[in-house]
C-alpha atoms as a PDB file:
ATOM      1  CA  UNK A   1      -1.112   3.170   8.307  1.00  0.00           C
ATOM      2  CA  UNK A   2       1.721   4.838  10.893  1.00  0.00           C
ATOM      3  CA  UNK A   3       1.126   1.737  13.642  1.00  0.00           C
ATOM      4  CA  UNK A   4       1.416  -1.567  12.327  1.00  0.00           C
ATOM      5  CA  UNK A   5       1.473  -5.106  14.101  1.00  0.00           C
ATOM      6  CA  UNK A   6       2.030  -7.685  11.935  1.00  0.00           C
ATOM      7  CA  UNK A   7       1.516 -11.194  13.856  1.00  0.00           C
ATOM      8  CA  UNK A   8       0.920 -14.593  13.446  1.00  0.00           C
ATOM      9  CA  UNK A   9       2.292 -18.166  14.487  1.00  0.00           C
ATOM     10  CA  UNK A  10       5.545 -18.863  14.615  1.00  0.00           C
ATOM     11  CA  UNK A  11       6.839 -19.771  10.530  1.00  0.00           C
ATOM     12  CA  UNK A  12       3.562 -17.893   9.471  1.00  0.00           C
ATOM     13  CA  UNK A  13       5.325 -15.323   7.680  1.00  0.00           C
ATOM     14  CA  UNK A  14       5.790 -12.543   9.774  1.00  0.00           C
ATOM     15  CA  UNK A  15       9.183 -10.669   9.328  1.00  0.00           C
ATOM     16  CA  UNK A  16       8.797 -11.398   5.172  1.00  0.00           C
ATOM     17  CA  UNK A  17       5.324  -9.791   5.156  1.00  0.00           C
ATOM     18  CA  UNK A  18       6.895  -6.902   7.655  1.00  0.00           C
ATOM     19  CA  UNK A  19      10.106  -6.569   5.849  1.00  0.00           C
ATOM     20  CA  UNK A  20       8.230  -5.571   2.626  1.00  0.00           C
ATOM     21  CA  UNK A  21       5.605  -2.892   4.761  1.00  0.00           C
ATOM     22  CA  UNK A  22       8.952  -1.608   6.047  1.00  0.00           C
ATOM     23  CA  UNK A  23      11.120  -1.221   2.722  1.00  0.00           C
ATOM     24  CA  UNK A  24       7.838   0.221   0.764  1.00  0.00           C
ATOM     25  CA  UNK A  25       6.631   2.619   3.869  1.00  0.00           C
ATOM     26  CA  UNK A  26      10.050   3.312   5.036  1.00  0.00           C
ATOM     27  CA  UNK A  27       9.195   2.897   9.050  1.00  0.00           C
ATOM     28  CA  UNK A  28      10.868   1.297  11.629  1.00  0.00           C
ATOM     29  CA  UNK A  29      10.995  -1.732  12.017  1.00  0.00           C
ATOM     30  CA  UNK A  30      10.634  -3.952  15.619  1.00  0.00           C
ATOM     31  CA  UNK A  31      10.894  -7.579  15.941  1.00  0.00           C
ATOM     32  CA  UNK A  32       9.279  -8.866  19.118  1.00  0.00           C
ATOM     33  CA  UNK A  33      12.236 -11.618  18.743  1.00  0.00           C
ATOM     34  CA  UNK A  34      14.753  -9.303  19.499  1.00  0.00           C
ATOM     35  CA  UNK A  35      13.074  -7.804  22.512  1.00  0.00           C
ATOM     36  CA  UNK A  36      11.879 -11.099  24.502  1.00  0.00           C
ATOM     37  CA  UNK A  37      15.217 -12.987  24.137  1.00  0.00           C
ATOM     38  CA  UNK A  38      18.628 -12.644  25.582  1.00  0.00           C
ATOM     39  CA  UNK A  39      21.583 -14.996  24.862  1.00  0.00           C
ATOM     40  CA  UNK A  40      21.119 -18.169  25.092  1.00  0.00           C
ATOM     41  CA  UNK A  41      17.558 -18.277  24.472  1.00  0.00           C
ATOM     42  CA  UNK A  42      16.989 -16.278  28.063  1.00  0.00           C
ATOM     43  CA  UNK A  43      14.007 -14.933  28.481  1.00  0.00           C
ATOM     44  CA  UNK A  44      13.975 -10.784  29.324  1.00  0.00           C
ATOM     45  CA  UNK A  45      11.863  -9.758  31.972  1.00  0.00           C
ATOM     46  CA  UNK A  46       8.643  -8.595  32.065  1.00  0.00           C
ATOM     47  CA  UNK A  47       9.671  -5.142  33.297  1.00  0.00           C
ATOM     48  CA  UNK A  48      12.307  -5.239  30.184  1.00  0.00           C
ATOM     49  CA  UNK A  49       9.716  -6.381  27.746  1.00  0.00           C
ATOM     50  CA  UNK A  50       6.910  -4.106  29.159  1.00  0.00           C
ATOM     51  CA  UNK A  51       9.642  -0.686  28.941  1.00  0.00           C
ATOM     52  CA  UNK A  52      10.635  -1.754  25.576  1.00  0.00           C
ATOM     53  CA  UNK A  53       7.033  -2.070  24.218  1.00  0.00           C
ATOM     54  CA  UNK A  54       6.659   1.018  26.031  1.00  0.00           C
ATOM     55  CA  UNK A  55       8.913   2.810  23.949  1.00  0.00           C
ATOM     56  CA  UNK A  56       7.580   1.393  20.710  1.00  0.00           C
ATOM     57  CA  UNK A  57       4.628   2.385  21.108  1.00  0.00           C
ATOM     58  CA  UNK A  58       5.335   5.977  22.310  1.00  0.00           C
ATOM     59  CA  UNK A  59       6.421   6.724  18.842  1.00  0.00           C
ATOM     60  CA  UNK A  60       3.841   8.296  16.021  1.00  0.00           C
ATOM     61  CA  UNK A  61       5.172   5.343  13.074  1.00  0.00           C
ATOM     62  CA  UNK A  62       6.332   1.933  13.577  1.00  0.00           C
ATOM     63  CA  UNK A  63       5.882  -2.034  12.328  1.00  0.00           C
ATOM     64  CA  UNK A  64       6.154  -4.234  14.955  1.00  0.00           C
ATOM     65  CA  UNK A  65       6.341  -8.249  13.610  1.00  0.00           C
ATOM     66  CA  UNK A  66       5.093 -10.346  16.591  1.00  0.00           C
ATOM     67  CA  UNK A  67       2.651 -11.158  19.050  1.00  0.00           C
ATOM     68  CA  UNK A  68       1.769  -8.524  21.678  1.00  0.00           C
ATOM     69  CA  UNK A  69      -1.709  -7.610  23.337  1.00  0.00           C
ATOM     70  CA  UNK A  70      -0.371  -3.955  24.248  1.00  0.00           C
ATOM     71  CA  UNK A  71       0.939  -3.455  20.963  1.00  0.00           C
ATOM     72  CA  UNK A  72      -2.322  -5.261  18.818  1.00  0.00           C
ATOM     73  CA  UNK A  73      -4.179  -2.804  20.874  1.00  0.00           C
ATOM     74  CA  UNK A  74      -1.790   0.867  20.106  1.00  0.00           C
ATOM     75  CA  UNK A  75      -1.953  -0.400  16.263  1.00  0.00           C
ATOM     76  CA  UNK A  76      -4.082   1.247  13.959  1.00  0.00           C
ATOM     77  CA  UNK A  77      -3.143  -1.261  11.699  1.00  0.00           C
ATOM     78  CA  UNK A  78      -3.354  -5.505  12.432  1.00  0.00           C
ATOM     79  CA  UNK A  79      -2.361  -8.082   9.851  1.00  0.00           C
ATOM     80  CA  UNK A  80      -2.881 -10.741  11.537  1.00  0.00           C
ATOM     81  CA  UNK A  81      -1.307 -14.003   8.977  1.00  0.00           C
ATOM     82  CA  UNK A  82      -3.218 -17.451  10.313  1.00  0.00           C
ATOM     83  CA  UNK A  83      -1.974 -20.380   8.094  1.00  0.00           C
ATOM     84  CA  UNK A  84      -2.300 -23.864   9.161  1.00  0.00           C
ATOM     85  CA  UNK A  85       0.066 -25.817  11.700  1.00  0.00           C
ATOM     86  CA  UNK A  86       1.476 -28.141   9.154  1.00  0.00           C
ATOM     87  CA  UNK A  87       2.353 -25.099   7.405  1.00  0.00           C
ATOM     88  CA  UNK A  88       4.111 -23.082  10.486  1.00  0.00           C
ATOM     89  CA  UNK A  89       5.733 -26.603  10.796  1.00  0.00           C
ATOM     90  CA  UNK A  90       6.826 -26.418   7.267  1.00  0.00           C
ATOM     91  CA  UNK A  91       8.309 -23.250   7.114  1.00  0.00           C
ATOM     92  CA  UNK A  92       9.932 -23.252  10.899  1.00  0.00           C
ATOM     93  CA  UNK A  93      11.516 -26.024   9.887  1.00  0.00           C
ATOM     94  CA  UNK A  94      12.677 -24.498   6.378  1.00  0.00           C
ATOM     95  CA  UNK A  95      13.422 -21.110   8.216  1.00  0.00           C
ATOM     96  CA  UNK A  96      15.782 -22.709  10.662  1.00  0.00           C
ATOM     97  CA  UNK A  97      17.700 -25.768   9.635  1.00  0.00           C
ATOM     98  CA  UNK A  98      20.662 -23.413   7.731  1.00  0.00           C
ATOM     99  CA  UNK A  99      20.603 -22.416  11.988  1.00  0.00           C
ATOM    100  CA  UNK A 100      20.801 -25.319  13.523  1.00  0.00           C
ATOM    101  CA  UNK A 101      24.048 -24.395  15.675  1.00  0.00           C
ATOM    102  CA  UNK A 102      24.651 -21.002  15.542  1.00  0.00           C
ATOM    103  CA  UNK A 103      22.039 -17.487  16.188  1.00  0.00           C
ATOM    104  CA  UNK A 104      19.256 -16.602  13.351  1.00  0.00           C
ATOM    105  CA  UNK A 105      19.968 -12.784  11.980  1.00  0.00           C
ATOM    106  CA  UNK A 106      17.856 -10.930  13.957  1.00  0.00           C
ATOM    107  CA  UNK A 107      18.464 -12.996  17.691  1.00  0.00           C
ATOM    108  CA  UNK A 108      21.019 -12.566  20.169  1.00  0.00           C
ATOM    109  CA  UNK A 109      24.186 -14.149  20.260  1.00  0.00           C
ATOM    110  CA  UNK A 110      24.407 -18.266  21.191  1.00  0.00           C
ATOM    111  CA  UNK A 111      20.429 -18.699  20.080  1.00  0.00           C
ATOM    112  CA  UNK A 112      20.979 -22.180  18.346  1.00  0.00           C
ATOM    113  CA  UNK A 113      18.061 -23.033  16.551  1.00  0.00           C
ATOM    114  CA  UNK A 114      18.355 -26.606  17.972  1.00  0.00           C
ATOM    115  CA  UNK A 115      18.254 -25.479  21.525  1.00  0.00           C
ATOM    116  CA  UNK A 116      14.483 -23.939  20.928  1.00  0.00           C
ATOM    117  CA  UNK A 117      13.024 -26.570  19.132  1.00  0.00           C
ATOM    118  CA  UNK A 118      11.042 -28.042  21.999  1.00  0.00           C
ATOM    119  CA  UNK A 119       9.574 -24.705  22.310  1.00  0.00           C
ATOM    120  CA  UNK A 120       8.449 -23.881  19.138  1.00  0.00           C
ATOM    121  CA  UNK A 121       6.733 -27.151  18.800  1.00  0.00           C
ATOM    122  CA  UNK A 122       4.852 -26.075  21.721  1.00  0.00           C
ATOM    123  CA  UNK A 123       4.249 -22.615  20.519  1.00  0.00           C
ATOM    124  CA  UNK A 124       2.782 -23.745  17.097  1.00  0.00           C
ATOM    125  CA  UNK A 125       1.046 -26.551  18.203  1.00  0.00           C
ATOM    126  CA  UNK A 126      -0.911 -24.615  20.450  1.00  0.00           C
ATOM    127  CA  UNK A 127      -1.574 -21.216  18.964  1.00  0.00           C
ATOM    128  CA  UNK A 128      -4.546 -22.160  17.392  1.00  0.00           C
ATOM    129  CA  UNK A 129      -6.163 -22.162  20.997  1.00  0.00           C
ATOM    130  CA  UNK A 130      -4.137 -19.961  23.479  1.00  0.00           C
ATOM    131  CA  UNK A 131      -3.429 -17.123  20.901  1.00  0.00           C
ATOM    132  CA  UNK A 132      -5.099 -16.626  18.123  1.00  0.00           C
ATOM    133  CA  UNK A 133      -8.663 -16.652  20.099  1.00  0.00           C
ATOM    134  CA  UNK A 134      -7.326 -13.536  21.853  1.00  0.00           C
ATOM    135  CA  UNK A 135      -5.976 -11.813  18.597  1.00  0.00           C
ATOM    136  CA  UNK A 136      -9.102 -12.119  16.749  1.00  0.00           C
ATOM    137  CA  UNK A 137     -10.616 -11.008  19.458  1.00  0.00           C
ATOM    138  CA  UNK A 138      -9.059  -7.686  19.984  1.00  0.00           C
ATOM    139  CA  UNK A 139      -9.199  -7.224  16.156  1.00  0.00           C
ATOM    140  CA  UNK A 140     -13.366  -7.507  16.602  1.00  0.00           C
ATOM    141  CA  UNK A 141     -13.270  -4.794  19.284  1.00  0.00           C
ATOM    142  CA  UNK A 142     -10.981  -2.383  18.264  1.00  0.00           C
ATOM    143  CA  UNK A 143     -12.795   0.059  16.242  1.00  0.00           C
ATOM    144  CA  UNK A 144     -10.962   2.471  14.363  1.00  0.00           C
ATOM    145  CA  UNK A 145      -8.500  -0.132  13.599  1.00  0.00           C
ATOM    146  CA  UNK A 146      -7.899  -1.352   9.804  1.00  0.00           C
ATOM    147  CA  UNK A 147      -7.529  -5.310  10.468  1.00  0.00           C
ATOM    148  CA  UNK A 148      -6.466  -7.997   7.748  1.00  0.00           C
ATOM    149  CA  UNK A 149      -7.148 -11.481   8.581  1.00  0.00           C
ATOM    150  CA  UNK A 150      -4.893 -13.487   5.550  1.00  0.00           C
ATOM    151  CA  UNK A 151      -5.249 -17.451   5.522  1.00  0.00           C
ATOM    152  CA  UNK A 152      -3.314 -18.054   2.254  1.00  0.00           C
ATOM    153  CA  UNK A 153       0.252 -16.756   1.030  1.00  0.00           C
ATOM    154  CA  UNK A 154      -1.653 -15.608  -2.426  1.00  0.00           C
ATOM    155  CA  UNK A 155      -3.912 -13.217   0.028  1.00  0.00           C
ATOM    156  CA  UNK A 156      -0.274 -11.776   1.145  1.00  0.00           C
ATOM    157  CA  UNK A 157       0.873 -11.156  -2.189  1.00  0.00           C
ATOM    158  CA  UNK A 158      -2.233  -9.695  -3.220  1.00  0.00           C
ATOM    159  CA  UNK A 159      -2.216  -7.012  -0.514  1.00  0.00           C
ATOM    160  CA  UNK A 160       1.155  -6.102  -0.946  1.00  0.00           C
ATOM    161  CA  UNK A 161       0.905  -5.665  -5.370  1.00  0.00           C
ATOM    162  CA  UNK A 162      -1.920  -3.531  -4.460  1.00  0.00           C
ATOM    163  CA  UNK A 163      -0.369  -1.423  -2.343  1.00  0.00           C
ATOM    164  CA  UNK A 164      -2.616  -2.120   1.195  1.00  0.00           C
END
């Protein structure tokens, strides 16, 4: 595993699952956060998010914690973490209330928590339909790729004591 996306609703578990590939593996570590938002919650082009991906994926080893088509597709490895809404819900809300008014490690400056709520009540509440169809998709036809579909936080934890 040199090319790994690890994705998955918002509060799914993402960066915790990709911050333990990346301190075992030693790889670099992306964070789609940090390339599709500007201050103030601003949204970077398409141009800026398509040359960024571009140079992610142009390297031989990498961990990219997100959701990307491009980048599902260059990965020859896709954990893809699908736990329920109420628990996305759960753990946004656990994840961001010590953020409420100033930017989460990881963001650009002046992204209050507060201002994005609307958002990622929208994002979670519909990723079930207009995302994850697509990334299990891709997973199905991508041969050559090693895919994990976890459902449960034990599955998690089980992959990462026995070392993928």
């Amino acid at each position: 595993m040199n090319r790994i996306l690890v994705t998955g609703n918002a509060g799914s578990g993402k960066t915790y699952l990709s911050q333990k590939i990346h301190s075992i593996l030693d790889i670099p570590l992306y964070s789609m956060d940090s390339i599709v938002w500007k201050p103030y919650w601003k949204t970077a082009s398409s141009s800026e998010i398509k040359n960024e991906i571009d140079k992610i994926i142009s390297k031989k080893k990498w961990i990219v914690d997100g959701v990307s088509s491009t980048i599902q597709k260059s990965a020859d490895c896709v954990i893809f973490i699908d736990c329920t809404r109420r628990k996305s819900f759960f753990r946004v809300f656990k994840r961001n209330l010590p953020y409420l008014f100033r930017s989460r490690p990881g963001l650009p400056e002046n992204c209050l928590e507060i201002k994005i709520i609307p958002r990622l009540i929208n994002i979670i509440w519909n990723f079930p339909k207009d995302v994850k169809p697509g990334i299990l998709k891709t997973m199905n036809q991508e041969s050559g790729q090693l895919n994990y579909h976890f459902k449960k936080r034990e599955e998690v934890n089980t992959f990462l004591k026995q070392g993928y």
